[in-house]
C-alpha atoms as a PDB file:
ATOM      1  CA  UNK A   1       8.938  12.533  10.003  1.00  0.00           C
ATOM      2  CA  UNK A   2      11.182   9.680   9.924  1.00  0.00           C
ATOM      3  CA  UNK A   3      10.740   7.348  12.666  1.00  0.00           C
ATOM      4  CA  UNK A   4      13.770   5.681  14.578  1.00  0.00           C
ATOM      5  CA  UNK A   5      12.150   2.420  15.724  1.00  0.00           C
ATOM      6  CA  UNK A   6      12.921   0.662  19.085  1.00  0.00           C
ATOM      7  CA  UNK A   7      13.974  -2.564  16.608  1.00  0.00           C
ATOM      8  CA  UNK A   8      17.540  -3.332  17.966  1.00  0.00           C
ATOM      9  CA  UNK A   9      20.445  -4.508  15.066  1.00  0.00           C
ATOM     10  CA  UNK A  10      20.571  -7.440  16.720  1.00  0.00           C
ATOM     11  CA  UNK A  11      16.377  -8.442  16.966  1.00  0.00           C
ATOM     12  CA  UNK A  12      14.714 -10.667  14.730  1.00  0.00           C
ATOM     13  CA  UNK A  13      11.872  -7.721  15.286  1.00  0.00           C
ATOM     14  CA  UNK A  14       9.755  -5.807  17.712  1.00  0.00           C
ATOM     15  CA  UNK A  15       6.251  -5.799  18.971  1.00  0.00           C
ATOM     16  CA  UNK A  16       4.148  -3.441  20.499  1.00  0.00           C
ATOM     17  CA  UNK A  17       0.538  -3.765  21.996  1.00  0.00           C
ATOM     18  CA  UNK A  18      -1.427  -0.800  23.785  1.00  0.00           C
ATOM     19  CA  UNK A  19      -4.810   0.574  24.403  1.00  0.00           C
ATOM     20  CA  UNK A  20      -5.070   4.310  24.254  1.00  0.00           C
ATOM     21  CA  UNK A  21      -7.730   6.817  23.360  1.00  0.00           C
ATOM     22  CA  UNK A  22      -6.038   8.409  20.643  1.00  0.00           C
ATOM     23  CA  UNK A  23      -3.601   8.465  17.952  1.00  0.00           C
ATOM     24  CA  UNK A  24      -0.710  10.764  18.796  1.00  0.00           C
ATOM     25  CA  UNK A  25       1.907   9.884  16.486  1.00  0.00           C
ATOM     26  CA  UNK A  26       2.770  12.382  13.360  1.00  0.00           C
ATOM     27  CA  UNK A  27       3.159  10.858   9.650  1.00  0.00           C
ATOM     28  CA  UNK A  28       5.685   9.212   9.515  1.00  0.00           C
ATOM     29  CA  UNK A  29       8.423   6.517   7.784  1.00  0.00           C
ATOM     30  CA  UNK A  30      11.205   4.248   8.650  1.00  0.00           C
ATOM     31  CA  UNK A  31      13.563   1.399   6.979  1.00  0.00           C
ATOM     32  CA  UNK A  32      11.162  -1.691   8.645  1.00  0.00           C
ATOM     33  CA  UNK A  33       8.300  -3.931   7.463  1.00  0.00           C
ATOM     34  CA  UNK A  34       5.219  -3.019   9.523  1.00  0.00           C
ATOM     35  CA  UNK A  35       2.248  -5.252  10.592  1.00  0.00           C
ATOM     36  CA  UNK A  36      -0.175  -3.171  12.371  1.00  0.00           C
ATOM     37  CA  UNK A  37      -3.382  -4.271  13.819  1.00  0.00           C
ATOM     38  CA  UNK A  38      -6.320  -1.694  15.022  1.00  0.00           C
ATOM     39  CA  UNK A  39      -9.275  -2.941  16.938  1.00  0.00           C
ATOM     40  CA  UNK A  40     -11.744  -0.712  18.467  1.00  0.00           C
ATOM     41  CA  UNK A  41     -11.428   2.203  16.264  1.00  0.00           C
ATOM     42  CA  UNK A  42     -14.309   2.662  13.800  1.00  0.00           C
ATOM     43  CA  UNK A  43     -14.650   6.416  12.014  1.00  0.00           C
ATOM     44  CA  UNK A  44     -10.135   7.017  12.706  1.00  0.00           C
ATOM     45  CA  UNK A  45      -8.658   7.991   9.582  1.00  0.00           C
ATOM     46  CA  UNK A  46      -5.651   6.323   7.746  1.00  0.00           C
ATOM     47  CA  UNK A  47      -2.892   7.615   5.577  1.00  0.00           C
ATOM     48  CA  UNK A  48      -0.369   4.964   4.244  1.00  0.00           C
ATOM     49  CA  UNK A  49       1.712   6.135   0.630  1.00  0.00           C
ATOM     50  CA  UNK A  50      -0.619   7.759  -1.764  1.00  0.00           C
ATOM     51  CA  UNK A  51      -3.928   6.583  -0.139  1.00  0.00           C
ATOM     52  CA  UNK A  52      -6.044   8.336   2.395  1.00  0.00           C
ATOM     53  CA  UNK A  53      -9.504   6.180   3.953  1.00  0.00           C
ATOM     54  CA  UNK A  54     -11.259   6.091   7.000  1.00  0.00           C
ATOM     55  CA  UNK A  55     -11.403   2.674   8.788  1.00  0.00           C
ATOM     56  CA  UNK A  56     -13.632  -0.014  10.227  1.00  0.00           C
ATOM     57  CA  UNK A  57     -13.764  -1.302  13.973  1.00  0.00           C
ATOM     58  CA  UNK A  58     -10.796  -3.693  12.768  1.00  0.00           C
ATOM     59  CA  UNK A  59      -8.135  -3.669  10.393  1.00  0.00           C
ATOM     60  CA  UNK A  60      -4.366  -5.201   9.540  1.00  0.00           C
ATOM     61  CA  UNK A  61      -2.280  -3.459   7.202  1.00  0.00           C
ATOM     62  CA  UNK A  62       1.046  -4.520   6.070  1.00  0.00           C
ATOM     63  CA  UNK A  63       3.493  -1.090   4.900  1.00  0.00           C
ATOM     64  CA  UNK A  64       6.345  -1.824   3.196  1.00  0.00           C
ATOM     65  CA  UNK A  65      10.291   0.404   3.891  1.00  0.00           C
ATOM     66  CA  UNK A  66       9.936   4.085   3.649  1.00  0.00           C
ATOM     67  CA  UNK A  67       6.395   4.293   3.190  1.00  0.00           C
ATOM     68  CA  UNK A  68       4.268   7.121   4.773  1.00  0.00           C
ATOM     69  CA  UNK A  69       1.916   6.215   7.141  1.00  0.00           C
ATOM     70  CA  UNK A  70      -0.131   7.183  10.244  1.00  0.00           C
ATOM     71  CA  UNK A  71      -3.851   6.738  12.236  1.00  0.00           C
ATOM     72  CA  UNK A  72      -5.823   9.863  13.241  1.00  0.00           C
ATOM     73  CA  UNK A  73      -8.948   9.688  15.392  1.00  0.00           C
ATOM     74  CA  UNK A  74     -11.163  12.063  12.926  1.00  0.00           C
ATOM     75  CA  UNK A  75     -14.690  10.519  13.325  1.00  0.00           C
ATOM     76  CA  UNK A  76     -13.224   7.492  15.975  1.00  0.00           C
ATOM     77  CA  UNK A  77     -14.783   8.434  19.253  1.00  0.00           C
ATOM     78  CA  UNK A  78     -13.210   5.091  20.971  1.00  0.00           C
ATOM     79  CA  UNK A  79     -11.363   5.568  24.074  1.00  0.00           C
ATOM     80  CA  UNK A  80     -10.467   1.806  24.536  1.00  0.00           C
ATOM     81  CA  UNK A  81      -8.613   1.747  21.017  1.00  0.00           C
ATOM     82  CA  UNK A  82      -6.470  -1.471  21.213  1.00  0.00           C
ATOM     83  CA  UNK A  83      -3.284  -1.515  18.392  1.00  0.00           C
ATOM     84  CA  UNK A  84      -0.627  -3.891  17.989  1.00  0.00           C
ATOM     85  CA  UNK A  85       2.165  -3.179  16.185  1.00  0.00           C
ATOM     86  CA  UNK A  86       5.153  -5.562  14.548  1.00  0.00           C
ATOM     87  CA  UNK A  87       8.270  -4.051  13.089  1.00  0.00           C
ATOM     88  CA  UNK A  88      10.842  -6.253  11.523  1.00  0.00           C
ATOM     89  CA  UNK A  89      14.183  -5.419   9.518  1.00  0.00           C
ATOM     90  CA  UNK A  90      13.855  -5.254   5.860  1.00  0.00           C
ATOM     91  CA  UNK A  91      16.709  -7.614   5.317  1.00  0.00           C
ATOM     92  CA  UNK A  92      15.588 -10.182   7.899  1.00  0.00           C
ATOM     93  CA  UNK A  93      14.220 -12.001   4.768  1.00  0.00           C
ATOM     94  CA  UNK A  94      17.212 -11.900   1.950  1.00  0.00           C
ATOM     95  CA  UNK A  95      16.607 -12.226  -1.255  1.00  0.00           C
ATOM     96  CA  UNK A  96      18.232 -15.197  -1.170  1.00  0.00           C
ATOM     97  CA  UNK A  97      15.637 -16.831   0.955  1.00  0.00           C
ATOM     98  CA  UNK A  98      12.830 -14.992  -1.104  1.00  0.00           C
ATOM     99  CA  UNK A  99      13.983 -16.153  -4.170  1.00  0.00           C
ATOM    100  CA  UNK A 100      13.466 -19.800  -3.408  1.00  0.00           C
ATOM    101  CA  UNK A 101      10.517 -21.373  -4.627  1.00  0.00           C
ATOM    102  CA  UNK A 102       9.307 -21.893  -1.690  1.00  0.00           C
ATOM    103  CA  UNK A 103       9.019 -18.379  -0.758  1.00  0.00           C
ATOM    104  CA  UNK A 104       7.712 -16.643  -4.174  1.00  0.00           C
ATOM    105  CA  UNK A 105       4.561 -16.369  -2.219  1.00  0.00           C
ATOM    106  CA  UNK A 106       6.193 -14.345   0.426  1.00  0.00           C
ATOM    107  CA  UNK A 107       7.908 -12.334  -1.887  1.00  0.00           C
ATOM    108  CA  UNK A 108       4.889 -11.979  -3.694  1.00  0.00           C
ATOM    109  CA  UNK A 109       3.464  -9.918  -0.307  1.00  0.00           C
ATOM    110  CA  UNK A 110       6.561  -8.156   0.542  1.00  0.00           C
ATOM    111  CA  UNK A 111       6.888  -6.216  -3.299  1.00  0.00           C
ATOM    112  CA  UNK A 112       3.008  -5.429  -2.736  1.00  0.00           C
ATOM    113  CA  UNK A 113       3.872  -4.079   1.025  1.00  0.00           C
ATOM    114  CA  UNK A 114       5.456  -0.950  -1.298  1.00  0.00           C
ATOM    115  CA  UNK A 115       1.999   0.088  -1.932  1.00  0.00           C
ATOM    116  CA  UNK A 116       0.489  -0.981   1.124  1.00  0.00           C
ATOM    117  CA  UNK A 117      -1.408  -3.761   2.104  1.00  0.00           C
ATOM    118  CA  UNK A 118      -5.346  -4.121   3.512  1.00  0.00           C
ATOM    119  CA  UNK A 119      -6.430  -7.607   4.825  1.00  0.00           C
ATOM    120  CA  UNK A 120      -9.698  -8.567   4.279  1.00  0.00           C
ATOM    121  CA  UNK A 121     -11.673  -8.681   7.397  1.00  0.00           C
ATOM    122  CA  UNK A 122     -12.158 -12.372   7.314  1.00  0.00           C
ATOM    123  CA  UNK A 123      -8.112 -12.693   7.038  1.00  0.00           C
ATOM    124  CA  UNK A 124      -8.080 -10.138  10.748  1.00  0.00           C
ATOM    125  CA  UNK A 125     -10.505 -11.967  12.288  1.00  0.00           C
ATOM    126  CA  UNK A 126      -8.792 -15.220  11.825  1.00  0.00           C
ATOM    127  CA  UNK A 127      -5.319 -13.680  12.509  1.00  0.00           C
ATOM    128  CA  UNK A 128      -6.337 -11.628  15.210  1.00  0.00           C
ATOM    129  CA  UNK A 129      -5.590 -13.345  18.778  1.00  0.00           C
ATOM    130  CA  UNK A 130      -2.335 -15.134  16.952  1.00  0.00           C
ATOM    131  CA  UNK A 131      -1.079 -11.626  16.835  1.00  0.00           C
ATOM    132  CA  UNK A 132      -2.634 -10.737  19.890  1.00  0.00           C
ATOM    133  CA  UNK A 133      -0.684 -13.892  21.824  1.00  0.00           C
ATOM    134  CA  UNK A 134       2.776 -13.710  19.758  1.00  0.00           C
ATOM    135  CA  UNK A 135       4.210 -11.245  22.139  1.00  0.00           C
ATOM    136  CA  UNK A 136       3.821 -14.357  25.049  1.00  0.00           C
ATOM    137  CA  UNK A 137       5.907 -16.778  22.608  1.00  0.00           C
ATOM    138  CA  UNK A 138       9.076 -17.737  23.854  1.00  0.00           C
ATOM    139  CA  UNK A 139      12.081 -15.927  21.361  1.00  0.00           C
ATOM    140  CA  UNK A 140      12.530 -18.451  18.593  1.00  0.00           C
ATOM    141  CA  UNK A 141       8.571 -20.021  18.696  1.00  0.00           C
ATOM    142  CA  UNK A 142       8.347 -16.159  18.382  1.00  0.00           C
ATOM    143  CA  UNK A 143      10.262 -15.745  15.204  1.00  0.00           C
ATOM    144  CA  UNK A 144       8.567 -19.078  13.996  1.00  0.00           C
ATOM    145  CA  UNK A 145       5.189 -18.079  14.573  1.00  0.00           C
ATOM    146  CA  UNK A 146       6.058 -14.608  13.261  1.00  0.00           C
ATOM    147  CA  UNK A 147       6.978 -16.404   9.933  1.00  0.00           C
ATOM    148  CA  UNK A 148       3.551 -18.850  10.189  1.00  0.00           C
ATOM    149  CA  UNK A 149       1.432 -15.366  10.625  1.00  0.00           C
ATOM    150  CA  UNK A 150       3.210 -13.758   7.609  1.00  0.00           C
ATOM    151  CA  UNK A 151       2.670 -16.837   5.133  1.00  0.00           C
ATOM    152  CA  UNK A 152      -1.105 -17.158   6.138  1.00  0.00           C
ATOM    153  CA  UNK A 153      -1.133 -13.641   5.017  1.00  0.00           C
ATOM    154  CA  UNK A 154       0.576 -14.207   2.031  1.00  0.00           C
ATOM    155  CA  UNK A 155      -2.038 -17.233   0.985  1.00  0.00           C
ATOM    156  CA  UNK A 156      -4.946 -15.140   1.929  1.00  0.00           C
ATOM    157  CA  UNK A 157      -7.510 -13.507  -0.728  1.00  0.00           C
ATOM    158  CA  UNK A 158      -9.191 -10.555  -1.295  1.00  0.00           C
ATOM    159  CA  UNK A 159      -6.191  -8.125   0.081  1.00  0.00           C
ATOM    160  CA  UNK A 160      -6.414  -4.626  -0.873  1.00  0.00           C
ATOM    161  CA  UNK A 161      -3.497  -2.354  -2.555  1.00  0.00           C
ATOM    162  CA  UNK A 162      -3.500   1.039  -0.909  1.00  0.00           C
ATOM    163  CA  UNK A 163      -1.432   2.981  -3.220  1.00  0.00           C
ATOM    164  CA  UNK A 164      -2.208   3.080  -6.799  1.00  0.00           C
ATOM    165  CA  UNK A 165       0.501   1.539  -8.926  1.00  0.00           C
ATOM    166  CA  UNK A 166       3.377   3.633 -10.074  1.00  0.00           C
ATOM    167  CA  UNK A 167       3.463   5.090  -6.469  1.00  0.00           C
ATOM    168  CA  UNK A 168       6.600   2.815  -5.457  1.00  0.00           C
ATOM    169  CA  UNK A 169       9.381   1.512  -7.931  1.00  0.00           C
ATOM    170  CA  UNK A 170       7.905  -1.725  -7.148  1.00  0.00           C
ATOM    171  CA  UNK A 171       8.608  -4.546  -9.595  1.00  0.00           C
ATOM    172  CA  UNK A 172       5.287  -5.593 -11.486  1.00  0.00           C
ATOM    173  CA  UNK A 173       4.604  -9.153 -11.151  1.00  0.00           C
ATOM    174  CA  UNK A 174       1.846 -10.864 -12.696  1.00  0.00           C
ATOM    175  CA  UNK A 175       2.631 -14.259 -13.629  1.00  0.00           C
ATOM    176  CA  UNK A 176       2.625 -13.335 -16.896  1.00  0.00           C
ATOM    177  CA  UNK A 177       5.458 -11.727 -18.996  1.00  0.00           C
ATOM    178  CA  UNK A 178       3.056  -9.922 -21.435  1.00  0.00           C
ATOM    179  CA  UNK A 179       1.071  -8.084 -18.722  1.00  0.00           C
ATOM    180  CA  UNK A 180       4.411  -7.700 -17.105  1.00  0.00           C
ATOM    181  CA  UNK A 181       6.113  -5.756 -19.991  1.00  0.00           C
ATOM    182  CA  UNK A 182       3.067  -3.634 -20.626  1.00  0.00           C
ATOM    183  CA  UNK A 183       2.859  -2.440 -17.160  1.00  0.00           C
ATOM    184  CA  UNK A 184       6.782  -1.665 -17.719  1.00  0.00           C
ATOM    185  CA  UNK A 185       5.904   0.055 -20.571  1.00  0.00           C
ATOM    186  CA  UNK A 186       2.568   1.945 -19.411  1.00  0.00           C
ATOM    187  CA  UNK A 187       5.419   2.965 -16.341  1.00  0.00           C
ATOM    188  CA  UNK A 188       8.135   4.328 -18.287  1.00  0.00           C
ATOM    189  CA  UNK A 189       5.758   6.504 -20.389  1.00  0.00           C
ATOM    190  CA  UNK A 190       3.207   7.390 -18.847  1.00  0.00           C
ATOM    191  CA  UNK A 191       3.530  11.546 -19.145  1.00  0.00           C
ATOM    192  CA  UNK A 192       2.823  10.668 -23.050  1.00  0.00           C
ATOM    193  CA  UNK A 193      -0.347   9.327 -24.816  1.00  0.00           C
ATOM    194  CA  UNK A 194      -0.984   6.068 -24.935  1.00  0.00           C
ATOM    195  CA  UNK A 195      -3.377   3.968 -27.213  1.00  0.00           C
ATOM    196  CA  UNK A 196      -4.886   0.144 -26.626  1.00  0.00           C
ATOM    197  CA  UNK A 197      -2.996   0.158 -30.041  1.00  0.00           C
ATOM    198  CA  UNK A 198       0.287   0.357 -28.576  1.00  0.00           C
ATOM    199  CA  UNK A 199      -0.075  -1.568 -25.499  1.00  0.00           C
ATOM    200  CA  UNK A 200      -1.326  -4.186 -27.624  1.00  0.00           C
ATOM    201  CA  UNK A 201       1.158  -4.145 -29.770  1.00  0.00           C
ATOM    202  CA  UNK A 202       3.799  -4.132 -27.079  1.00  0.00           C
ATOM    203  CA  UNK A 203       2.179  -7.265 -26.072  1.00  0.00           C
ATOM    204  CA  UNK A 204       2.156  -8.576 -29.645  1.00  0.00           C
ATOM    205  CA  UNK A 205      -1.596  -8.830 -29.530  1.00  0.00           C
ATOM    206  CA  UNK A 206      -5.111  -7.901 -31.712  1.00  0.00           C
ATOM    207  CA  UNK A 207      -6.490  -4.878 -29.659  1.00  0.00           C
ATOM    208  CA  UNK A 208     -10.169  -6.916 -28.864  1.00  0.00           C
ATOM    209  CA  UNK A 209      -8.077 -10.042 -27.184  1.00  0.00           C
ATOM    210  CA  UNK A 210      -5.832  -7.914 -25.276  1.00  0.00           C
ATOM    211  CA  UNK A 211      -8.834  -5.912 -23.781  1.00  0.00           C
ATOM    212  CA  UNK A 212      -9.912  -9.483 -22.502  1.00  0.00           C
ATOM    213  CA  UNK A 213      -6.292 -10.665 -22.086  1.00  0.00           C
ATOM    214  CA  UNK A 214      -5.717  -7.339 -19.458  1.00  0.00           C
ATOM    215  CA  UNK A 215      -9.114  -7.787 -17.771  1.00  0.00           C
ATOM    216  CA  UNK A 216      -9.159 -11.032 -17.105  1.00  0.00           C
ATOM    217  CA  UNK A 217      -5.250 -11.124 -15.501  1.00  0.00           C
ATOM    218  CA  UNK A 218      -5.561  -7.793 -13.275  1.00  0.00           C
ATOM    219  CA  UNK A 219      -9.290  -7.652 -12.941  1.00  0.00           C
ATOM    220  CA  UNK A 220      -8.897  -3.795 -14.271  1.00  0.00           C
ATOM    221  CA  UNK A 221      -9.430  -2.428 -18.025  1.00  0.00           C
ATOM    222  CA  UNK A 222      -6.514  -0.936 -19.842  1.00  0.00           C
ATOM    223  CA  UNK A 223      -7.318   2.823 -19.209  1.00  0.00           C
ATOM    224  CA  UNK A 224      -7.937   1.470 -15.313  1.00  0.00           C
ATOM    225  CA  UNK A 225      -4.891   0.095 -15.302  1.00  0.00           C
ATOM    226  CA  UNK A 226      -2.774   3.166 -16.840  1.00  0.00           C
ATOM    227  CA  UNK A 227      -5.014   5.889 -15.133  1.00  0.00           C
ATOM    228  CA  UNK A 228      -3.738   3.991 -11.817  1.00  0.00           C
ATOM    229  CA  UNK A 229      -0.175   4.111 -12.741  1.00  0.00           C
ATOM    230  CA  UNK A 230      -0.770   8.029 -13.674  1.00  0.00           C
ATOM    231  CA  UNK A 231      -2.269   8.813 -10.301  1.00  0.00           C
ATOM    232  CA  UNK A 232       0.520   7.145  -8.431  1.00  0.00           C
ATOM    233  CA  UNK A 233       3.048   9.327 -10.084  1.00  0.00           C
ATOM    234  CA  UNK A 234       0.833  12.130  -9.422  1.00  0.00           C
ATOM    235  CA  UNK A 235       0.333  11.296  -5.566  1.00  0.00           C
ATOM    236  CA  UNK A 236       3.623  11.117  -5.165  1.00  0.00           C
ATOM    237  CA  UNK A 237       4.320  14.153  -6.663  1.00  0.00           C
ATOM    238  CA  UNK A 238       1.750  16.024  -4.700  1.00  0.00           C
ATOM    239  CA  UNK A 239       3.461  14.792  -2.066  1.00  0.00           C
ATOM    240  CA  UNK A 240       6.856  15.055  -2.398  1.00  0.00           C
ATOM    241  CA  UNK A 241       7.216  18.431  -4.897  1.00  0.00           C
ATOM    242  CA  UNK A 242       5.656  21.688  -4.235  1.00  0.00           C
ATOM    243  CA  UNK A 243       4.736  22.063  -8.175  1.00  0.00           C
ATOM    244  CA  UNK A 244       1.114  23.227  -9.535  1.00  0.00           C
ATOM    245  CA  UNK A 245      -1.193  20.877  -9.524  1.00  0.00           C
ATOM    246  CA  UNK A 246      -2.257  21.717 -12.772  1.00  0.00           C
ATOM    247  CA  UNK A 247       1.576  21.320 -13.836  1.00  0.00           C
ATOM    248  CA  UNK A 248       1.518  17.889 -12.003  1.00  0.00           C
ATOM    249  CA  UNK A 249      -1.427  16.520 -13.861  1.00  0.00           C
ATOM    250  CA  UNK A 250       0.121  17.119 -17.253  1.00  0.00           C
ATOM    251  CA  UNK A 251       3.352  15.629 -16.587  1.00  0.00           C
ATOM    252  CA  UNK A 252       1.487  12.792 -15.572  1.00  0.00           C
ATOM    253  CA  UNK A 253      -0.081  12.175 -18.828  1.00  0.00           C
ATOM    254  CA  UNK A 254      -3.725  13.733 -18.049  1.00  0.00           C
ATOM    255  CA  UNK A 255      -4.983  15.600 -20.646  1.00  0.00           C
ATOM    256  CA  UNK A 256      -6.997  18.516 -18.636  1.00  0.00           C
ATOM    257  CA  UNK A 257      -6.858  19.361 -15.080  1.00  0.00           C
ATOM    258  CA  UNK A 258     -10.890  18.677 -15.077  1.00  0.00           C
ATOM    259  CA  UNK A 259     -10.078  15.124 -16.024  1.00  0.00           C
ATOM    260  CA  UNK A 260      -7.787  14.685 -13.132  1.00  0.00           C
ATOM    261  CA  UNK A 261     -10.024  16.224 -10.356  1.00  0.00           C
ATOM    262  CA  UNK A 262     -12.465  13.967 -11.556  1.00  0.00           C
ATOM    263  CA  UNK A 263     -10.486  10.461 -11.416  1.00  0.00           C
ATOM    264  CA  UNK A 264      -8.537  11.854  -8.514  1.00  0.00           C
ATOM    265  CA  UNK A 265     -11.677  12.023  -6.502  1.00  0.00           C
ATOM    266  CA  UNK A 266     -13.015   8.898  -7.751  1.00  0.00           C
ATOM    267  CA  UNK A 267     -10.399   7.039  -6.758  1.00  0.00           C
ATOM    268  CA  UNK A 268      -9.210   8.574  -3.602  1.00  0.00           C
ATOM    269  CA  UNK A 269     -12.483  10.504  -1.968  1.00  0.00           C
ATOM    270  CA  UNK A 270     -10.647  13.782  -2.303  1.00  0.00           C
ATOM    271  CA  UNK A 271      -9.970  16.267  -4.779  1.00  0.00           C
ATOM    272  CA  UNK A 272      -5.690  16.628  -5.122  1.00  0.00           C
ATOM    273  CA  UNK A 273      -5.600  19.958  -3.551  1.00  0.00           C
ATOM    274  CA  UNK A 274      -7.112  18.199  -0.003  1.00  0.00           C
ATOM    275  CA  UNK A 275      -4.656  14.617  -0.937  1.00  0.00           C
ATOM    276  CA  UNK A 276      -1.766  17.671  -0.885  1.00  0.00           C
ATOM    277  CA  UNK A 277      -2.514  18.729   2.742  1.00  0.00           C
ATOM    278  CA  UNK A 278      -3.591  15.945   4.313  1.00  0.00           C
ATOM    279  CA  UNK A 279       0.204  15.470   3.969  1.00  0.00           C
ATOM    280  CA  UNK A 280       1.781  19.023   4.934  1.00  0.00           C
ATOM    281  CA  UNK A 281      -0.522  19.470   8.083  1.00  0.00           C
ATOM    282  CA  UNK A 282       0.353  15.961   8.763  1.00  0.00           C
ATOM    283  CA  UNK A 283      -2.883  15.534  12.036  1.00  0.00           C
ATOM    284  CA  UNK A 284      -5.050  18.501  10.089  1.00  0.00           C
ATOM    285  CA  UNK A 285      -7.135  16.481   6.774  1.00  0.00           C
ATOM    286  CA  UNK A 286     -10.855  16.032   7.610  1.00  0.00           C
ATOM    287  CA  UNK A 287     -13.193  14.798   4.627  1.00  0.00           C
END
């Protein structure tokens, strides 16, 4: 369902805060950055672009434009759950601004936001009653502390991607052009087979230093690393097409449907066929 926020044309951005007892809006998308703090609502489920999880008694996530997303209760059996919620426009920071040096940082966050962003619980707890007290600023301390909340974010460590990559058209930034062009090139073929020779050629490398080359920049192995980019396609497929699942997983570059059941489930906690209606039932998926 697309979502037509309450974010006027003419508003820096929007913020809600509520305590309810359950979740009662659909899956859903709109053209806005979201912030969106949960307290209070240990065992509720949470779908945002190709990942499905089930949450602690506190979490912020930051969803980029057009990205799926909603909060079911499933095991939560809260009725004082407290959520505050932060919309902004996606142009309220240009690319002009975001392409200062100043601001790489930001921009940084906001390209990430495409896959979805978990904050550590350390980062929450240390956010929390800033977010909590930025509905009482005054309308430009609002848009200032709004920007002060978004660059501690930016700054802080240990975040969590939500999607896998290849989800979003996302541009792959790594501070480093090598790892940059083989991600570009793991991206644009990924439906065919692809070696450690020719990545590592791509990154005009011996195979045994760009094992430890790719490791230590990401923190992920080669096949991690493409196997991610192959089950983003493949989420969003699932998603978006009605095709075969079996179909899906060899366009996608797997090489037998066992294969992908087996690193779909390992990544995600649920086999694709589950992933698939979690999304057409929309309040239905139980684990």
């Amino acid at each position: 369902m697309r979502e037509t926020t309450s974010l006027n044309a003419g508003d820096c951005f929007t913020i809600s805060s509520r305590v309810k007892k359950d979740f009662d809006f659909p899956l859903h998308y709109h053209d806005e950055y979201e912030l969106n703090l949960i307290i209070n609502a240990k065992g509720a489920k949470r779908i945002v672009g190709g990942s499905i999880g089930v949450i602690d008694d506190m979490e912020l996530v930051f969803i980029g434009p057009n990205i799926y997303h909603a909060w079911f209760l499933h095991q939560c059996t809260s009725t004082e759950i407290q959520e505050v919620t932060i919309q902004f426009h996606k142009d309220l920071f240009d690319e002009n601004f975001l392409n200062r040096n100043q601001a790489s940082i930001l921009k940084n966050m906001f390209n990430n936001a495409q896959l979805g962003i978990l904050f550590s619980r350390e980062t929450t707890k240390g956010l929390v009653n800033r977010i909590l007290d930025l509905n009482q600023k005054s309308r430009f301390d609002a848009v200032l502390e709004l920007l002060s909340i978004l660059h501690s974010l930016s700054v802080s460590s240990n975040i969590k991607l939500l999607s896998d990559t290849g989800f979003s058209d996302q541009n792959f930034c790594f501070k480093s052009r090598r790892i940059e062009k083989v991600f570009e090139y793991m991206h644009n073929n990924y439906d065919k087979q692809i070696t450690l020779a020719d990545v590592a050629r791509v990154a005009n490398m011996p195979q045994v230093s760009f094992s430890r080359f790719i490791k230590k920049r990401t923190g992920k192995t080669f096949i991690e690393s493409l196997n991610e980019i192959r089950l983003g396609h493949a989420s969003r497929m699932l998603i978006d097409t009605e095709a075969h699942i079996a179909g899906i997983a060899y366009k996608c570059g797997f090489n037998n449907i066992s294969n992908f059941n087996r690193i779909f489930k390992r990544k995600k906690q649920c086999i694709p066929r589950e992933f698939r209606e979690a999304y057409s039932n929309g309040r239905s998926f139980y684990i």
